[in-house]
C-alpha atoms as a PDB file:
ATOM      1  CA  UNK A   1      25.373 116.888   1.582  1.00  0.00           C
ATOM      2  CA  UNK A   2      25.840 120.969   1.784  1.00  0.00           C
ATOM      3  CA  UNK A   3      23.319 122.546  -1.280  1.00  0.00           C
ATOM      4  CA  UNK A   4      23.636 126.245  -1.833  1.00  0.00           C
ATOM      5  CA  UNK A   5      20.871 128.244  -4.236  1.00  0.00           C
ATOM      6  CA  UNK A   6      21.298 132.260  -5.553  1.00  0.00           C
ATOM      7  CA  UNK A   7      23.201 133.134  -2.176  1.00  0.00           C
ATOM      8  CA  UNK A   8      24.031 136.263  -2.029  1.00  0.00           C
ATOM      9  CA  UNK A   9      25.989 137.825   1.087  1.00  0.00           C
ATOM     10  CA  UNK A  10      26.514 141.747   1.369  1.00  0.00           C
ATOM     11  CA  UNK A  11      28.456 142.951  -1.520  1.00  0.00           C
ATOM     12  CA  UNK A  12      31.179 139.752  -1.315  1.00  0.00           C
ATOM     13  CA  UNK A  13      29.091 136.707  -1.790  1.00  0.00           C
ATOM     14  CA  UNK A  14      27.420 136.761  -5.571  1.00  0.00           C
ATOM     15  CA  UNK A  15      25.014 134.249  -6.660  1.00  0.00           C
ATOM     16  CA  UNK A  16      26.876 131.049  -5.100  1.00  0.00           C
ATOM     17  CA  UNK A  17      25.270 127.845  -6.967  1.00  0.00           C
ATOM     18  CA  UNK A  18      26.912 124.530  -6.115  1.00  0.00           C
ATOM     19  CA  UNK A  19      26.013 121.091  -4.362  1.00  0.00           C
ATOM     20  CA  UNK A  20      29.057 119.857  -2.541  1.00  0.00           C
ATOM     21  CA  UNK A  21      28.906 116.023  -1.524  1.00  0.00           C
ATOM     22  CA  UNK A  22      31.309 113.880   0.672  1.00  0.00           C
ATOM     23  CA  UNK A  23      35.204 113.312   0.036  1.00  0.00           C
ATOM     24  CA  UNK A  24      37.715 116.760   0.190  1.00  0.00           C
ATOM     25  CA  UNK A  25      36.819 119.242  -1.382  1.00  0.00           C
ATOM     26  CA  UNK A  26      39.735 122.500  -2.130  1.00  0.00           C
ATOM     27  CA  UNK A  27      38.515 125.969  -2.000  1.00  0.00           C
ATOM     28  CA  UNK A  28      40.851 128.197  -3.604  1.00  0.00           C
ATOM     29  CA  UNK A  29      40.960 131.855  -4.680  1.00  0.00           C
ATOM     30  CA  UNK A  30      42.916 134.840  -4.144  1.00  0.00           C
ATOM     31  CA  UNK A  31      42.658 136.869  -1.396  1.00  0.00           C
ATOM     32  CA  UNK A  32      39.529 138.659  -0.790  1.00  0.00           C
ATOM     33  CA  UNK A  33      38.032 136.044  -3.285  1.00  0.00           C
ATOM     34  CA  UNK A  34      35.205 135.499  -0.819  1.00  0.00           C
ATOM     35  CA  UNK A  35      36.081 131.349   0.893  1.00  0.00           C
ATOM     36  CA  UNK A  36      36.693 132.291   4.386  1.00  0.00           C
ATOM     37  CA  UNK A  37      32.862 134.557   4.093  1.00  0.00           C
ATOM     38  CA  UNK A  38      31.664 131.516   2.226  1.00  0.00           C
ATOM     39  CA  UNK A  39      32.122 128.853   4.549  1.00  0.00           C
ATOM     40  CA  UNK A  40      31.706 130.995   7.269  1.00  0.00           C
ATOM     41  CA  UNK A  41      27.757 131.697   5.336  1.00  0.00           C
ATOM     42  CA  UNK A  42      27.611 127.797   5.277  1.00  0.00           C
ATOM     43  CA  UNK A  43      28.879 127.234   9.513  1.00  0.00           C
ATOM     44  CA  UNK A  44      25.834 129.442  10.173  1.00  0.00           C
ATOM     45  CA  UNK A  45      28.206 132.541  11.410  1.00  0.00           C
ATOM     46  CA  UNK A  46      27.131 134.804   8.526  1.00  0.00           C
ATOM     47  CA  UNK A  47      23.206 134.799   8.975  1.00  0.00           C
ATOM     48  CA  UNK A  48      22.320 137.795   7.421  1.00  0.00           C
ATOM     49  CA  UNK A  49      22.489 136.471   3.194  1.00  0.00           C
ATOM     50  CA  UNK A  50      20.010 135.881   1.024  1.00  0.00           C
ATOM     51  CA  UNK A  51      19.590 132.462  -0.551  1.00  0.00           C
ATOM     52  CA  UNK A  52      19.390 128.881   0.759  1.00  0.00           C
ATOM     53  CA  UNK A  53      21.612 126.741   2.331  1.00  0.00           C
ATOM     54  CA  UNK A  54      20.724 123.330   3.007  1.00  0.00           C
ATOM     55  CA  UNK A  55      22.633 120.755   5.430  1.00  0.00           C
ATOM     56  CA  UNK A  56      21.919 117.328   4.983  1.00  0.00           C
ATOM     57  CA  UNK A  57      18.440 118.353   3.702  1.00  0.00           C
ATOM     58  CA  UNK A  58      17.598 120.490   6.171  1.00  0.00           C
ATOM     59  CA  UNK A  59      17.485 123.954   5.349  1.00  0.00           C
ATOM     60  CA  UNK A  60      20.480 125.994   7.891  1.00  0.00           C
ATOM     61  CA  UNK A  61      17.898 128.981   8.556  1.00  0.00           C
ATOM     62  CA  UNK A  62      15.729 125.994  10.251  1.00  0.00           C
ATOM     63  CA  UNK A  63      18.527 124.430  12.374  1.00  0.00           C
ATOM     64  CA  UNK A  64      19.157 124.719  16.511  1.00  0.00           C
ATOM     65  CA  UNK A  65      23.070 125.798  17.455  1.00  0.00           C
ATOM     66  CA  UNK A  66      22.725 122.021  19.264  1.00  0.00           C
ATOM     67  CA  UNK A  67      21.511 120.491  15.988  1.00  0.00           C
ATOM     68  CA  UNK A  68      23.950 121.785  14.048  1.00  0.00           C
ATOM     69  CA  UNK A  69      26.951 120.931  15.990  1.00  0.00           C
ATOM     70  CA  UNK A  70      26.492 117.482  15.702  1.00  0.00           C
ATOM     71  CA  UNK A  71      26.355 117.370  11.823  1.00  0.00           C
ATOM     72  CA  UNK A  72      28.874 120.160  11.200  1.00  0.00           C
ATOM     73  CA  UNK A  73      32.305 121.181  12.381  1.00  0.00           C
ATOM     74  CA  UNK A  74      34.299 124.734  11.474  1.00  0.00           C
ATOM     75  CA  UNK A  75      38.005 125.744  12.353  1.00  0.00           C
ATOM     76  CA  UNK A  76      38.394 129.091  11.763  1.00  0.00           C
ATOM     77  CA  UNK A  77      41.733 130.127   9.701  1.00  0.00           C
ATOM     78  CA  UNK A  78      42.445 132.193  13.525  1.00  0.00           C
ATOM     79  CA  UNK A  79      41.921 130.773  16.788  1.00  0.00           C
ATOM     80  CA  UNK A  80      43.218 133.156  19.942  1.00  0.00           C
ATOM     81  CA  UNK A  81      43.362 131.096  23.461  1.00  0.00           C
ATOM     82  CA  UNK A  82      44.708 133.652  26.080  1.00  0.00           C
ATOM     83  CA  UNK A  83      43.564 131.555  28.647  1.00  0.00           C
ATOM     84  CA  UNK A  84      44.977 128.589  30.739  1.00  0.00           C
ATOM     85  CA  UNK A  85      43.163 125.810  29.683  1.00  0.00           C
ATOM     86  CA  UNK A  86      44.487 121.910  29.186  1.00  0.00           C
ATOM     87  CA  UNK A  87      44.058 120.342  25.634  1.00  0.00           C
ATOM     88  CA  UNK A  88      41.734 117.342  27.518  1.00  0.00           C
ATOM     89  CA  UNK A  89      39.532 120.033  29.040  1.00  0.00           C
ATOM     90  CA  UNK A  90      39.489 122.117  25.646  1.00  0.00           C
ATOM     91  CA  UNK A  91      38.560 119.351  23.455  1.00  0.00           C
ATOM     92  CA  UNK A  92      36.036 118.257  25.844  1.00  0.00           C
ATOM     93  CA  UNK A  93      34.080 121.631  24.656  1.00  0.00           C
ATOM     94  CA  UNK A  94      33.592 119.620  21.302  1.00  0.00           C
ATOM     95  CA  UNK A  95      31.461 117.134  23.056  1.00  0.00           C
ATOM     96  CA  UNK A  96      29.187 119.362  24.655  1.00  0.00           C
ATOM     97  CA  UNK A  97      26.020 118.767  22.325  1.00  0.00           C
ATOM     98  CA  UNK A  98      26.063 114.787  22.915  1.00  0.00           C
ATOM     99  CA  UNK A  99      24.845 114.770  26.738  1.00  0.00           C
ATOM    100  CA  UNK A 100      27.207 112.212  27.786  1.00  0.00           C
ATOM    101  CA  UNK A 101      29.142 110.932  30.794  1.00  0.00           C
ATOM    102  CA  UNK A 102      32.849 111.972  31.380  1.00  0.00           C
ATOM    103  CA  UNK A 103      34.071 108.254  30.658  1.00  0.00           C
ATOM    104  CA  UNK A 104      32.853 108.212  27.220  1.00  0.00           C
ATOM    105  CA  UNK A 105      34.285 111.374  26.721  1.00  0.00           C
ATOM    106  CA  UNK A 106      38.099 110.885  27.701  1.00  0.00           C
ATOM    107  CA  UNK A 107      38.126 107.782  25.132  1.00  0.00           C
ATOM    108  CA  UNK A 108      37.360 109.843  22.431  1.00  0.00           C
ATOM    109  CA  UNK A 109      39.387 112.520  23.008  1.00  0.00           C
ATOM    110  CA  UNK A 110      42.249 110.060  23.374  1.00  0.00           C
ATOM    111  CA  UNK A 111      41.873 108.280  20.305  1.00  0.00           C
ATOM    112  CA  UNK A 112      41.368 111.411  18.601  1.00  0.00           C
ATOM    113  CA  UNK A 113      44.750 112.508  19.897  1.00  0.00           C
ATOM    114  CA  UNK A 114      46.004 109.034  19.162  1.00  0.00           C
ATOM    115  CA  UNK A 115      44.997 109.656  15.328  1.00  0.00           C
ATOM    116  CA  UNK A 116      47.572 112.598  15.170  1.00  0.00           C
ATOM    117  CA  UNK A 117      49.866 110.674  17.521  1.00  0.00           C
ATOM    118  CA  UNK A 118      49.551 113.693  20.161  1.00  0.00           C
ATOM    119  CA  UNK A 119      48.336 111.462  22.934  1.00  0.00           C
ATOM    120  CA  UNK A 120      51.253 112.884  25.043  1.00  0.00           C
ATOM    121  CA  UNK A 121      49.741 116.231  25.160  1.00  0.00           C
ATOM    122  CA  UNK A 122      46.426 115.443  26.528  1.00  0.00           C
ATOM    123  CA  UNK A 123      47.306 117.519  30.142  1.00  0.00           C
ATOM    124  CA  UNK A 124      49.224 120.232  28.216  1.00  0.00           C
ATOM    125  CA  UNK A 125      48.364 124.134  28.389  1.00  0.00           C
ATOM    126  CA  UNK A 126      47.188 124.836  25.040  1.00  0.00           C
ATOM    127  CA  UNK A 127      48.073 128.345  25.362  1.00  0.00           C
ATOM    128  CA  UNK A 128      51.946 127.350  25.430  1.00  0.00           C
ATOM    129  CA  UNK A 129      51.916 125.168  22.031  1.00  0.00           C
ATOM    130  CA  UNK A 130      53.524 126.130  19.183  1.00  0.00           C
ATOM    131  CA  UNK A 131      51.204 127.345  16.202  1.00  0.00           C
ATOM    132  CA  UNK A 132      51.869 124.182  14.526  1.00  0.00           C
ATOM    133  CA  UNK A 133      51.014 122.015  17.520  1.00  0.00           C
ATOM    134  CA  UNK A 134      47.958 124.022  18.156  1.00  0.00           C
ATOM    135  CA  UNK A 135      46.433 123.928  14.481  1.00  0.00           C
ATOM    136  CA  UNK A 136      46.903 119.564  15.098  1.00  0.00           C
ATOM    137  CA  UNK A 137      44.817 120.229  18.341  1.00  0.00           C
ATOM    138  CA  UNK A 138      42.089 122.166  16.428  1.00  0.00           C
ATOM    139  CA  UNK A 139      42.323 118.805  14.376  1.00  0.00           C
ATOM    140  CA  UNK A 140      41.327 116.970  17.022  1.00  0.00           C
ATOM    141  CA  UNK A 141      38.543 118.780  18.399  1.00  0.00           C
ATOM    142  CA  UNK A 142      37.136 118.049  14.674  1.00  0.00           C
ATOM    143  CA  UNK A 143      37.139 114.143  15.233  1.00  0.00           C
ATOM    144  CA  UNK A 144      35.926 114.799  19.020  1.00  0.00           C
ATOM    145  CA  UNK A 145      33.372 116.793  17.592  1.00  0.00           C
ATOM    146  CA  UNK A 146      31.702 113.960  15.526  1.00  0.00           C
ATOM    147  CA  UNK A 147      30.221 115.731  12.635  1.00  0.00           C
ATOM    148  CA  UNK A 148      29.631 114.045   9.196  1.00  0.00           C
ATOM    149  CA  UNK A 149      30.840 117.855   7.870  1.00  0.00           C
ATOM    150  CA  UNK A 150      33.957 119.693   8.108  1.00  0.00           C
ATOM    151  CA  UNK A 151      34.772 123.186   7.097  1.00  0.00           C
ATOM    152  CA  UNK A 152      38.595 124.057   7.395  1.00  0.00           C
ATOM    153  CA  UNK A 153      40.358 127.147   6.750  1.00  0.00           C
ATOM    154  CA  UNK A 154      43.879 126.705   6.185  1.00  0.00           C
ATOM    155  CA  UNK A 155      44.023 124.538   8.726  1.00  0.00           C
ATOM    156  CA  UNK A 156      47.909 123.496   7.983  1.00  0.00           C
ATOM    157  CA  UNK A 157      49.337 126.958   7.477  1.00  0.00           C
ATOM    158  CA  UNK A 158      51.767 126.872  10.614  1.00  0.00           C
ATOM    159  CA  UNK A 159      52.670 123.423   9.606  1.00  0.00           C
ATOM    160  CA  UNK A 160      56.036 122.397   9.135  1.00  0.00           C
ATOM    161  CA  UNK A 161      56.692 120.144   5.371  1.00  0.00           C
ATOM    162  CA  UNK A 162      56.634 116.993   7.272  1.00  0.00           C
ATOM    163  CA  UNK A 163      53.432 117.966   9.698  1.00  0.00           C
ATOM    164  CA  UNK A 164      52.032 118.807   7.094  1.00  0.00           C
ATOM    165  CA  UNK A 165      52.446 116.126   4.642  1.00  0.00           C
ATOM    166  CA  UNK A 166      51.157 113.697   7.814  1.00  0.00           C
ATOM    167  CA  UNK A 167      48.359 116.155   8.909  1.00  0.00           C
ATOM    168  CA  UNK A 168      46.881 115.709   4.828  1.00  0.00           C
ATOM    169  CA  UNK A 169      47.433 111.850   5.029  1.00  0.00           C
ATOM    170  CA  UNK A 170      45.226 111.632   8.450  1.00  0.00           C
ATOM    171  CA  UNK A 171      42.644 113.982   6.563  1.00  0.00           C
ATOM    172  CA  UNK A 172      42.364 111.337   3.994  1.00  0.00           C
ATOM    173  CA  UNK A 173      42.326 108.389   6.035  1.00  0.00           C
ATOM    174  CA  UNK A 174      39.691 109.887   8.377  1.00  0.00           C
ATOM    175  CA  UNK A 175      37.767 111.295   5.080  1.00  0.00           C
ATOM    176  CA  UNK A 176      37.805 107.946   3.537  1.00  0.00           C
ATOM    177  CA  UNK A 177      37.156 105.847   6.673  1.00  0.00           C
ATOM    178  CA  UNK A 178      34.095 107.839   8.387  1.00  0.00           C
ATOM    179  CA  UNK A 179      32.372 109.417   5.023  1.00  0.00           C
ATOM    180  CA  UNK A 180      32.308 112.346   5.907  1.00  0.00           C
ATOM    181  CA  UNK A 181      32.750 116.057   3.572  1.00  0.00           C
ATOM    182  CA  UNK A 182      35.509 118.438   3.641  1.00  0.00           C
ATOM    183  CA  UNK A 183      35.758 121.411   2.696  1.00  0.00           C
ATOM    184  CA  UNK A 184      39.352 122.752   2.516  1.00  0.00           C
ATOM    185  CA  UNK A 185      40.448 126.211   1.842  1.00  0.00           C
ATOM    186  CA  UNK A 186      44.048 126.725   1.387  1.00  0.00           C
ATOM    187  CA  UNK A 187      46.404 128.389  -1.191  1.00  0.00           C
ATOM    188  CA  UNK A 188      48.832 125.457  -0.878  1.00  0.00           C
ATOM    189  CA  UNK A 189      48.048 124.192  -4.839  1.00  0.00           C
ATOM    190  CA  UNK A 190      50.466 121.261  -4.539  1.00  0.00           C
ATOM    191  CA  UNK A 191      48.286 119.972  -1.278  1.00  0.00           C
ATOM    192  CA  UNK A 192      45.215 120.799  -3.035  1.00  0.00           C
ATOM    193  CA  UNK A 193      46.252 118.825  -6.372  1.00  0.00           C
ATOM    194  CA  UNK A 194      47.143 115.768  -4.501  1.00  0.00           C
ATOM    195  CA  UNK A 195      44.925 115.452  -1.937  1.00  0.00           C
ATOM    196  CA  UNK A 196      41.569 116.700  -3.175  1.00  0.00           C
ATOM    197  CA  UNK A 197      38.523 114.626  -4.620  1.00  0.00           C
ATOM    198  CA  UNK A 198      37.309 117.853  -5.934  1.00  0.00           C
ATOM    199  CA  UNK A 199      38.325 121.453  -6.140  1.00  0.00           C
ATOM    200  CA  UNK A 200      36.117 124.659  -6.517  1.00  0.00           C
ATOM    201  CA  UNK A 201      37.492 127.784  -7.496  1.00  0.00           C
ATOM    202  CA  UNK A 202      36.125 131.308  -6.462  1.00  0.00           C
ATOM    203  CA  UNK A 203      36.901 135.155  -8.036  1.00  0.00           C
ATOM    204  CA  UNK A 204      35.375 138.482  -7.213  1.00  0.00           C
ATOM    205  CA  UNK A 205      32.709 136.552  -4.981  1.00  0.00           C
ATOM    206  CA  UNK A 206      31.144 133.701  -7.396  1.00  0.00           C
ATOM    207  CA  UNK A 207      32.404 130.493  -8.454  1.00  0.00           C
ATOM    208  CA  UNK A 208      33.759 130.073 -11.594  1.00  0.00           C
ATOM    209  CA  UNK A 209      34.677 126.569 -12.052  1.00  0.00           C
ATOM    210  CA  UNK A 210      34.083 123.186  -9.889  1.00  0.00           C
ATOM    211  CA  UNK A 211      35.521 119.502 -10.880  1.00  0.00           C
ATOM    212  CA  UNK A 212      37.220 116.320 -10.167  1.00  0.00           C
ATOM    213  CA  UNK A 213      40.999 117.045  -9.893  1.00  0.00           C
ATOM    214  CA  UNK A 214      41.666 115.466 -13.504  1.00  0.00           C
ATOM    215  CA  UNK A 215      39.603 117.768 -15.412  1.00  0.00           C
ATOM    216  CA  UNK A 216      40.716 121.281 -13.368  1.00  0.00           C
ATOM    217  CA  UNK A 217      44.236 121.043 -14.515  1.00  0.00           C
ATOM    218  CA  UNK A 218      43.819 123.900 -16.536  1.00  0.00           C
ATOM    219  CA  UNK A 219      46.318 126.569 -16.534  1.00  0.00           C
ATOM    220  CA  UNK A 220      43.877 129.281 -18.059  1.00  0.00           C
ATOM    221  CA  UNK A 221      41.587 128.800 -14.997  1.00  0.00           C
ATOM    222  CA  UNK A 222      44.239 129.016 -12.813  1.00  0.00           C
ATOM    223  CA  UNK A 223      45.336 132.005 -14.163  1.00  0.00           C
ATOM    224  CA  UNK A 224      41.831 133.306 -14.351  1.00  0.00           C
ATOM    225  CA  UNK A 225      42.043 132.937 -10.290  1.00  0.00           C
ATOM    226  CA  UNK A 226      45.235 134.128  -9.542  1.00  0.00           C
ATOM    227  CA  UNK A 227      46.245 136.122 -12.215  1.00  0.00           C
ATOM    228  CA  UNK A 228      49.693 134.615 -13.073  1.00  0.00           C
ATOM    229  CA  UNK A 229      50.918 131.506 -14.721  1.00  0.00           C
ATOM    230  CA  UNK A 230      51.577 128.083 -13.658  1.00  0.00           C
ATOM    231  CA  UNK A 231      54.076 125.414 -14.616  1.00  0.00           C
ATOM    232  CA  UNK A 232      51.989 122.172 -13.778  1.00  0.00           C
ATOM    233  CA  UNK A 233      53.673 118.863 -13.668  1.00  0.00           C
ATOM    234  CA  UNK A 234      53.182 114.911 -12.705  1.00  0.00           C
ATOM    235  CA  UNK A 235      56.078 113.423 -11.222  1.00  0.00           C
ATOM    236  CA  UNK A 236      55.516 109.607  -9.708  1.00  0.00           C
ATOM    237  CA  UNK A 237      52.072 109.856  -9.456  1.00  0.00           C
ATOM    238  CA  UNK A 238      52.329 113.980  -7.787  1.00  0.00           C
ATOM    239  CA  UNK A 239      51.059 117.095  -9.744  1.00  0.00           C
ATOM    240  CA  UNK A 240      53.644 119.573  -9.277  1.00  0.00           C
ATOM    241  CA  UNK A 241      52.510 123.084  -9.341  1.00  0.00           C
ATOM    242  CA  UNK A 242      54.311 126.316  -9.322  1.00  0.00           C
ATOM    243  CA  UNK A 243      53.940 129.933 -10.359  1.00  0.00           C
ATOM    244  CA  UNK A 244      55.701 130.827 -13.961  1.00  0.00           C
ATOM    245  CA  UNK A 245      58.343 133.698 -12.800  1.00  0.00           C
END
């Protein structure tokens, strides 16, 4: 789905190998490890690396801003609306690379609100939501957009424990359902553990491991990304993770 050869990207990118292929995919580091320049590289935003990136087969260097819309999706880790705008009408800018008429439009931004059960907010101002409510929004616009690729960046940081425990259930269900790839960067390790296929791990700008959940649960490679310990346990089927104090 998303193959990446020697890219390189100023001085914070180094030598990025890896194929990434459909299901959720974690992308965790430390800060300044290089994800949010990374994905960003892979959304097209970055242009100026060196390297290959290839969507889908098609190499990104070769692909229209139109093209690429419909196969790939981003939400930024910040999104600033200081405009009055409704959700309807904002989502509506997801839809712009499909040429089609306004009827076919308000069903799926309905049943895309319907998937997060925020049909009731469909003629709200997004600028008056509540970070939480507008980081479910920016959900949305992902499912209005279409694409068989998403690339989120902490997209459940203003979430509350319940939000967020219902935003990573409709991530799996619409993962699963649709086949489409995600890749998820967060530092929540207890989301990651549970509700990743597969998880890479980035340092210093490169990549130093990538696996299935089962085999990552090493501490030493956590520790190698973060540079502190962690107490890992499985309780009823959940990994448990939290930092040795």
């Amino acid at each position: 789905m998303i193959e990446i050869t020697d890219l390189n990207y100023k001085e914070i990118l180094n030598n990025i190998n890896v194929k990434i292929e459909s299901g959720i995919i974690g992308l965790i580091g430390a800060n300044g490890a290089g994800k949010s320049t990374l994905v960003k590289c892979i959304s097209g935003i970055n242009k100026n690396y060196s390297g290959e990136i290839f969507i889908k087969g098609k190499n990104l260097k070769n692909l229209s801003f139109r093209e690429l819309a419909t196969i790939l999706c981003y939400i930024p880790q910040k999104t600033f609306i200081n405009y009055d705008i409704s959700v309807r009408d904002f989502l509506f800018f997801s839809r712009y690379s499909y040429n089609e008429n306004i009827k076919n439009c308000n069903n799926i931004i309905n049943n895309a609100l319907e998937k997060i059960n925020m049909q009731n907010y469909v003629n709200k101002n997004l600028k008056i939501l509540s970070g939480g409510e507008f980081q479910k929004i920016m959900l949305a616009s992902a499912i209005v957009q279409g694409s068989s690729i998403w690339l989120l960046d902490e997209p459940a940081s203003a979430l509350d424990p319940g939000s967020s425990v219902e935003f990573y259930k409709t991530l799996k269900e619409i993962c699963s359902n649709n086949n489409i790839t995600i890749v998820l960067i967060s530092h929540d390790l207890n989301h990651i553990l549970n509700n990743c296929d597969n998880i890479i791990a980035m340092s210093k700008g490169t990549i130093i491991k990538k696996s299935e959940v089962a085999t990552f649960l090493d501490k030493n490679i956590l520790k190698e990304v973060y540079n502190i310990d962690f107490l890992i346990e499985k309780r009823q089927d959940k990994f448990i993770c939290i930092p040795s104090i």
